[in-house]
C-alpha atoms as a PDB file:
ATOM      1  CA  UNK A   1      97.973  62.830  85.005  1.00  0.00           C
ATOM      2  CA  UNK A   2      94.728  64.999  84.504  1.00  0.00           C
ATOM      3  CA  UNK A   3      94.856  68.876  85.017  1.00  0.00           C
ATOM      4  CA  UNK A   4      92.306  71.666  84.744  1.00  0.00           C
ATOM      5  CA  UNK A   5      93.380  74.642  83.904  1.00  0.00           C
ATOM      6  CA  UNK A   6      92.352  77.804  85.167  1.00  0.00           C
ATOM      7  CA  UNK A   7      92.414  81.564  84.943  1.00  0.00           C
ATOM      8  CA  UNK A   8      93.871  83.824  87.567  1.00  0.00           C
ATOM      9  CA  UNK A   9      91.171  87.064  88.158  1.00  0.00           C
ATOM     10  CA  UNK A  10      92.909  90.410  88.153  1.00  0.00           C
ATOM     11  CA  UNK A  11      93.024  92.337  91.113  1.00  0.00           C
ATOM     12  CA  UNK A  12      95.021  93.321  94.219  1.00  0.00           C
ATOM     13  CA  UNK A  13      96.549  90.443  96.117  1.00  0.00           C
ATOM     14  CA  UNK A  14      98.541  90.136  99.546  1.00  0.00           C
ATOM     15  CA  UNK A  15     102.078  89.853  98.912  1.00  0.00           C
ATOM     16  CA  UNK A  16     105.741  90.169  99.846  1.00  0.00           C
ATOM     17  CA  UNK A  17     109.109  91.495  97.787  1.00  0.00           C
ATOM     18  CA  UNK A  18     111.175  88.356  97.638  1.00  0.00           C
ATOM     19  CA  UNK A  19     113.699  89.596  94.762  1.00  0.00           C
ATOM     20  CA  UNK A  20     115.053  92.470  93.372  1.00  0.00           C
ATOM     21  CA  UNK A  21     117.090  92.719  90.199  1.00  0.00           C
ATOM     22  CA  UNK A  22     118.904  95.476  88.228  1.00  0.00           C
ATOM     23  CA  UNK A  23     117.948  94.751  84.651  1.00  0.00           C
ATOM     24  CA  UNK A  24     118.733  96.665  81.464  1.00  0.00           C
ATOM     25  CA  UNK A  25     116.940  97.423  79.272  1.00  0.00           C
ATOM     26  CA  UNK A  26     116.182  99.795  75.811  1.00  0.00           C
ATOM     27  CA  UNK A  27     115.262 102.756  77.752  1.00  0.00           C
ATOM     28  CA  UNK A  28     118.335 102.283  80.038  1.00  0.00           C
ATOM     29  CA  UNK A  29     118.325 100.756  83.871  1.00  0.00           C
ATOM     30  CA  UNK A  30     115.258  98.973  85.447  1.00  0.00           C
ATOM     31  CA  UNK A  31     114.342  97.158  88.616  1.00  0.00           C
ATOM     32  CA  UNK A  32     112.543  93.922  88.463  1.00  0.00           C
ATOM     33  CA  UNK A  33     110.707  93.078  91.281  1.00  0.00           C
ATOM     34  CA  UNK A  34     109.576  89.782  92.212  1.00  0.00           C
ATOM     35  CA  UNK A  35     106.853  89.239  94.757  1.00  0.00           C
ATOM     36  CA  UNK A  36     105.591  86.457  96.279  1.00  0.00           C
ATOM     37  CA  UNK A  37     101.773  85.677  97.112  1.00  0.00           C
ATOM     38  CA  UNK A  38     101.148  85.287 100.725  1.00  0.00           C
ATOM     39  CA  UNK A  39      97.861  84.164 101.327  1.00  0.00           C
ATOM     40  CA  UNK A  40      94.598  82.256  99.376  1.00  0.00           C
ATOM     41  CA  UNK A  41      94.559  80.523  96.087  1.00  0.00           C
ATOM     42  CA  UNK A  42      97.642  82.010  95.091  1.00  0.00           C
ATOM     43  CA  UNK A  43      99.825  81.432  97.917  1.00  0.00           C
ATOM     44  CA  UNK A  44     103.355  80.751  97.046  1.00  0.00           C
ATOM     45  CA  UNK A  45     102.892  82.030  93.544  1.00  0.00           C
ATOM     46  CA  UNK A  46     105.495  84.591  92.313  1.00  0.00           C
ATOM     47  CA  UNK A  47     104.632  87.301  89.814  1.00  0.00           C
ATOM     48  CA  UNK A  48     106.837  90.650  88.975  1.00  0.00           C
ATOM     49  CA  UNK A  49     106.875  94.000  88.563  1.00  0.00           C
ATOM     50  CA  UNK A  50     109.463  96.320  86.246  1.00  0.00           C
ATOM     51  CA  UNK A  51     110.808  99.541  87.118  1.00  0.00           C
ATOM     52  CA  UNK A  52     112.608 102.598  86.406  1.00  0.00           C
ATOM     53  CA  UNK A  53     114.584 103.567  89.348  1.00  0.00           C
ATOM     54  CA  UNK A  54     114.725 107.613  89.564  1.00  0.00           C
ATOM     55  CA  UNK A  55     115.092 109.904  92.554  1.00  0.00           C
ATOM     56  CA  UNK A  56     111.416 111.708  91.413  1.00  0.00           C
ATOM     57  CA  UNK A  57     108.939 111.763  93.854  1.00  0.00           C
ATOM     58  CA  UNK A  58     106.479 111.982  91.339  1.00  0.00           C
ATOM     59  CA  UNK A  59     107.738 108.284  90.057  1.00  0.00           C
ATOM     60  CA  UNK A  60     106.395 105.116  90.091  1.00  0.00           C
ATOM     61  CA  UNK A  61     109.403 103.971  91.474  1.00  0.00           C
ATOM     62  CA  UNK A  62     108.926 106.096  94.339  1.00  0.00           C
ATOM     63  CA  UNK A  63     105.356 105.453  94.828  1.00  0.00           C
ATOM     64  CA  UNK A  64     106.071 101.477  95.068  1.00  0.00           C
ATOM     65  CA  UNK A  65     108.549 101.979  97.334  1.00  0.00           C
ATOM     66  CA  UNK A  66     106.619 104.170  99.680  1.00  0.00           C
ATOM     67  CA  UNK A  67     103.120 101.585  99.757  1.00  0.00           C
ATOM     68  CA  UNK A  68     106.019  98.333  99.958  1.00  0.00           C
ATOM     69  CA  UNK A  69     107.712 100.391 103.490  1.00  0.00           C
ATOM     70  CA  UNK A  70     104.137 101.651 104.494  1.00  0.00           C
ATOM     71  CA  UNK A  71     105.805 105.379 104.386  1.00  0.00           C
ATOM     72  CA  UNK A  72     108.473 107.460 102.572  1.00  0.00           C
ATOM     73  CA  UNK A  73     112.059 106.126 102.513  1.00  0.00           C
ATOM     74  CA  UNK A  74     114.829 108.128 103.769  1.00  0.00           C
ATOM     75  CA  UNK A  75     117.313 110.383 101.910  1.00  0.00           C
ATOM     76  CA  UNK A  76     119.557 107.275 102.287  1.00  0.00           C
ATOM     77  CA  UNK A  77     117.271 104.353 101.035  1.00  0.00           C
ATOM     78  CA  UNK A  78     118.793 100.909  99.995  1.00  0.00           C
ATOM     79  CA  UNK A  79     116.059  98.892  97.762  1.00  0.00           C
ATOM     80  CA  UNK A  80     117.473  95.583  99.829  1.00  0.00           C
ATOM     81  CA  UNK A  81     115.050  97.554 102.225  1.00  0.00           C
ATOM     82  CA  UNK A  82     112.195  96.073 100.409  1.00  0.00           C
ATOM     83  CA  UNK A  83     112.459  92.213 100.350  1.00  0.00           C
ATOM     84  CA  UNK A  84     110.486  90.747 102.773  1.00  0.00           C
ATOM     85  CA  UNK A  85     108.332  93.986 103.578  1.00  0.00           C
ATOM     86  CA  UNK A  86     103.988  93.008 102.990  1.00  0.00           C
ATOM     87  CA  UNK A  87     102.364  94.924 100.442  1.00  0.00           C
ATOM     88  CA  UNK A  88      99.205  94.234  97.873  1.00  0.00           C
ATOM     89  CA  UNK A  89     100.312  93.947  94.659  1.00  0.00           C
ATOM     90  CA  UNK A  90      97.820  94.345  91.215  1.00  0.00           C
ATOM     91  CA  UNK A  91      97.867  91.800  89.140  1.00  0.00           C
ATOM     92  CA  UNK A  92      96.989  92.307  85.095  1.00  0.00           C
ATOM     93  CA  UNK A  93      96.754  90.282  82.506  1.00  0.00           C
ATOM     94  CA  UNK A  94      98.921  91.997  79.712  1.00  0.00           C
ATOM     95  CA  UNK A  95      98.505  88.809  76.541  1.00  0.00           C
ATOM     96  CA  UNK A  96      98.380  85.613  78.039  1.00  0.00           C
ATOM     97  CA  UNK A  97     100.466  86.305  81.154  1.00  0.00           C
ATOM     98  CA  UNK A  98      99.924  88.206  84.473  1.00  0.00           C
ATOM     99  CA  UNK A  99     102.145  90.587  85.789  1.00  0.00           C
ATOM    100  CA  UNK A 100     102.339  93.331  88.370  1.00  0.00           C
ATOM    101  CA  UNK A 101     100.689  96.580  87.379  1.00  0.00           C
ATOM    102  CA  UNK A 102     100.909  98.558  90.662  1.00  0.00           C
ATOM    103  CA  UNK A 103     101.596  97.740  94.447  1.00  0.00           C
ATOM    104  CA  UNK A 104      99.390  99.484  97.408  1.00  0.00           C
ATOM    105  CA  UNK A 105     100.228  99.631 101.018  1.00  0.00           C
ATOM    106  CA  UNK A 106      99.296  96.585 102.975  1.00  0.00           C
ATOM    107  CA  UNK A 107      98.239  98.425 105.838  1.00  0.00           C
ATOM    108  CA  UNK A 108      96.610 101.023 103.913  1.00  0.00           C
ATOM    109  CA  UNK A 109      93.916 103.196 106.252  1.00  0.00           C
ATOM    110  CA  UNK A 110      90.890 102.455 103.883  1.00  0.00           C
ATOM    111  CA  UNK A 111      91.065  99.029 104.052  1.00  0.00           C
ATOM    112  CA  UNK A 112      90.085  96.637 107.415  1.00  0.00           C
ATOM    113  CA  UNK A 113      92.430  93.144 107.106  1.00  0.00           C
ATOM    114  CA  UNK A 114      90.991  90.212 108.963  1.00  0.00           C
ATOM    115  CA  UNK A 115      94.771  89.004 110.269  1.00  0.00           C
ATOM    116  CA  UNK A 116      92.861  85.758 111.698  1.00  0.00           C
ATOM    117  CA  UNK A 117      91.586  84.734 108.537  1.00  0.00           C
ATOM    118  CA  UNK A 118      93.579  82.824 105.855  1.00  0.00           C
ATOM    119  CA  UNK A 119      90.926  83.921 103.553  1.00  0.00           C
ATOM    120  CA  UNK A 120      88.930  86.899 103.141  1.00  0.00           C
ATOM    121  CA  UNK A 121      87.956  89.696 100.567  1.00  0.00           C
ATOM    122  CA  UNK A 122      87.867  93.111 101.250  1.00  0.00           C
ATOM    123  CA  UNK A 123      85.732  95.725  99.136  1.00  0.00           C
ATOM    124  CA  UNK A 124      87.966  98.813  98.670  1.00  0.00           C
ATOM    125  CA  UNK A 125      86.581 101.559  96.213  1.00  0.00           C
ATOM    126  CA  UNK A 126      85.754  99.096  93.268  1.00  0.00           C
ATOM    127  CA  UNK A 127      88.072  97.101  93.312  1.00  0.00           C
ATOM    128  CA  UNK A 128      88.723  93.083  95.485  1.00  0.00           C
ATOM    129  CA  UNK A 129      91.451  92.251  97.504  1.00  0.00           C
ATOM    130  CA  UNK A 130      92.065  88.597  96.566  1.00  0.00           C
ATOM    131  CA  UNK A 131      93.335  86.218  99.285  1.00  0.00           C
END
Protein backbone atom coordinates (compact mmCIF):
# COMPACT_ATOMS: atom_id res chain seq x y z
CA UNK A 1 0.00 0.00 0.00
CA UNK A 2 1.37 3.47 -1.26
CA UNK A 3 0.71 6.72 0.82
CA UNK A 4 1.63 10.37 0.39
CA UNK A 5 2.00 12.18 3.09
CA UNK A 6 0.99 15.54 3.66
CA UNK A 7 1.05 18.63 5.82
CA UNK A 8 -1.97 20.10 7.49
CA UNK A 9 -1.84 24.33 6.96
CA UNK A 10 -2.48 26.21 10.16
CA UNK A 11 -5.41 28.16 10.50
CA UNK A 12 -9.00 28.35 11.77
CA UNK A 13 -11.17 25.39 10.90
CA UNK A 14 -15.02 24.54 11.38
CA UNK A 15 -15.47 22.34 14.21
CA UNK A 16 -17.48 20.80 17.03
CA UNK A 17 -16.58 19.85 20.99
CA UNK A 18 -16.94 16.10 20.96
CA UNK A 19 -15.01 15.42 24.41
CA UNK A 20 -14.20 16.92 27.43
CA UNK A 21 -11.79 15.62 30.04
CA UNK A 22 -10.56 16.70 33.52
CA UNK A 23 -6.84 16.12 33.34
CA UNK A 24 -4.11 16.88 35.87
CA UNK A 25 -1.51 18.16 35.46
CA UNK A 26 1.93 20.08 37.09
CA UNK A 27 0.25 23.31 37.44
CA UNK A 28 -2.83 21.60 39.00
CA UNK A 29 -6.43 20.84 37.12
CA UNK A 30 -6.94 21.19 33.29
CA UNK A 31 -9.62 20.58 30.71
CA UNK A 32 -8.81 18.80 27.56
CA UNK A 33 -10.92 19.45 24.88
CA UNK A 34 -11.34 17.41 21.94
CA UNK A 35 -12.93 18.74 18.79
CA UNK A 36 -13.90 17.28 15.86
CA UNK A 37 -13.51 18.76 12.18
CA UNK A 38 -16.75 19.26 10.49
CA UNK A 39 -16.30 20.14 7.11
CA UNK A 40 -13.39 20.00 4.01
CA UNK A 41 -10.18 18.12 3.93
CA UNK A 42 -10.21 17.60 7.45
CA UNK A 43 -13.54 16.35 8.10
CA UNK A 44 -13.75 13.79 10.77
CA UNK A 45 -10.32 14.63 12.05
CA UNK A 46 -10.02 15.23 15.84
CA UNK A 47 -7.48 17.62 17.31
CA UNK A 48 -7.47 19.15 21.12
CA UNK A 49 -7.21 21.88 23.08
CA UNK A 50 -5.86 22.14 27.03
CA UNK A 51 -7.21 24.24 29.62
CA UNK A 52 -7.19 25.76 32.90
CA UNK A 53 -10.62 25.92 34.20
CA UNK A 54 -11.02 29.26 36.46
CA UNK A 55 -14.06 31.39 37.19
CA UNK A 56 -11.93 34.69 35.56
CA UNK A 57 -13.52 36.38 32.96
CA UNK A 58 -10.39 37.53 31.82
CA UNK A 59 -9.41 33.59 31.15
CA UNK A 60 -8.92 31.65 28.35
CA UNK A 61 -11.10 29.29 29.73
CA UNK A 62 -13.77 31.71 29.73
CA UNK A 63 -13.14 33.12 26.42
CA UNK A 64 -13.44 29.45 24.75
CA UNK A 65 -16.36 28.86 26.38
CA UNK A 66 -18.09 32.04 25.41
CA UNK A 67 -17.02 31.73 21.20
CA UNK A 68 -17.96 27.50 21.67
CA UNK A 69 -21.92 28.81 23.18
CA UNK A 70 -21.84 31.89 20.76
CA UNK A 71 -22.38 34.12 24.14
CA UNK A 72 -21.53 34.20 27.88
CA UNK A 73 -22.50 31.18 30.02
CA UNK A 74 -24.61 31.56 32.96
CA UNK A 75 -23.66 31.88 36.67
CA UNK A 76 -24.59 28.14 36.65
CA UNK A 77 -22.60 26.74 33.59
CA UNK A 78 -21.94 22.90 33.20
CA UNK A 79 -18.92 22.36 30.54
CA UNK A 80 -21.19 19.12 29.29
CA UNK A 81 -22.82 22.38 27.80
CA UNK A 82 -20.17 22.40 25.22
CA UNK A 83 -20.05 19.02 23.34
CA UNK A 84 -21.72 19.16 20.32
CA UNK A 85 -21.95 23.13 20.16
CA UNK A 86 -20.05 24.53 16.34
CA UNK A 87 -17.20 26.65 16.78
CA UNK A 88 -13.78 27.39 14.60
CA UNK A 89 -11.04 26.13 16.19
CA UNK A 90 -7.02 27.32 15.37
CA UNK A 91 -4.96 24.88 14.58
CA UNK A 92 -0.86 25.22 15.26
CA UNK A 93 1.75 23.30 14.67
CA UNK A 94 3.70 23.21 18.08
CA UNK A 95 6.96 20.34 16.88
CA UNK A 96 5.69 17.93 14.63
CA UNK A 97 2.06 17.82 15.82
CA UNK A 98 -1.01 20.15 15.52
CA UNK A 99 -3.01 21.15 18.22
CA UNK A 100 -5.63 23.69 19.17
CA UNK A 101 -4.31 27.15 19.90
CA UNK A 102 -7.58 29.14 20.26
CA UNK A 103 -11.36 28.60 19.34
CA UNK A 104 -13.58 31.63 17.73
CA UNK A 105 -17.28 31.80 17.50
CA UNK A 106 -18.75 30.00 14.57
CA UNK A 107 -21.23 32.49 13.95
CA UNK A 108 -19.00 35.27 14.60
CA UNK A 109 -20.50 38.83 13.01
CA UNK A 110 -17.30 39.49 10.85
CA UNK A 111 -17.39 36.55 9.08
CA UNK A 112 -20.21 35.52 6.08
CA UNK A 113 -20.50 31.31 6.12
CA UNK A 114 -21.73 29.87 2.88
CA UNK A 115 -24.06 27.03 4.87
CA UNK A 116 -24.73 25.52 1.19
CA UNK A 117 -21.30 24.91 0.48
CA UNK A 118 -19.27 21.89 1.75
CA UNK A 119 -16.32 23.90 0.87
CA UNK A 120 -15.44 27.40 1.02
CA UNK A 121 -12.79 29.91 2.47
CA UNK A 122 -13.54 32.91 4.08
CA UNK A 123 -10.98 35.94 4.38
CA UNK A 124 -11.32 37.28 7.96
CA UNK A 125 -8.66 39.98 9.03
CA UNK A 126 -5.52 37.96 7.83
CA UNK A 127 -6.18 35.07 8.57
CA UNK A 128 -8.30 31.65 6.30
CA UNK A 129 -11.02 29.78 7.47
CA UNK A 130 -10.18 26.27 6.22
CA UNK A 131 -13.06 23.98 5.19
Amino acid sequence: MKFSFKDIQEGSYPAKVTEIKQKQGPFGPSLRLTFTIVAGELKHYKFSGFVKPTDLKQSKFYRWVTNILGKQPTDDFDTNELLSKRCLVVLSKVKDFYSVKDVEMENHPLIDFEKNLDSFTVMRNTRQIKT
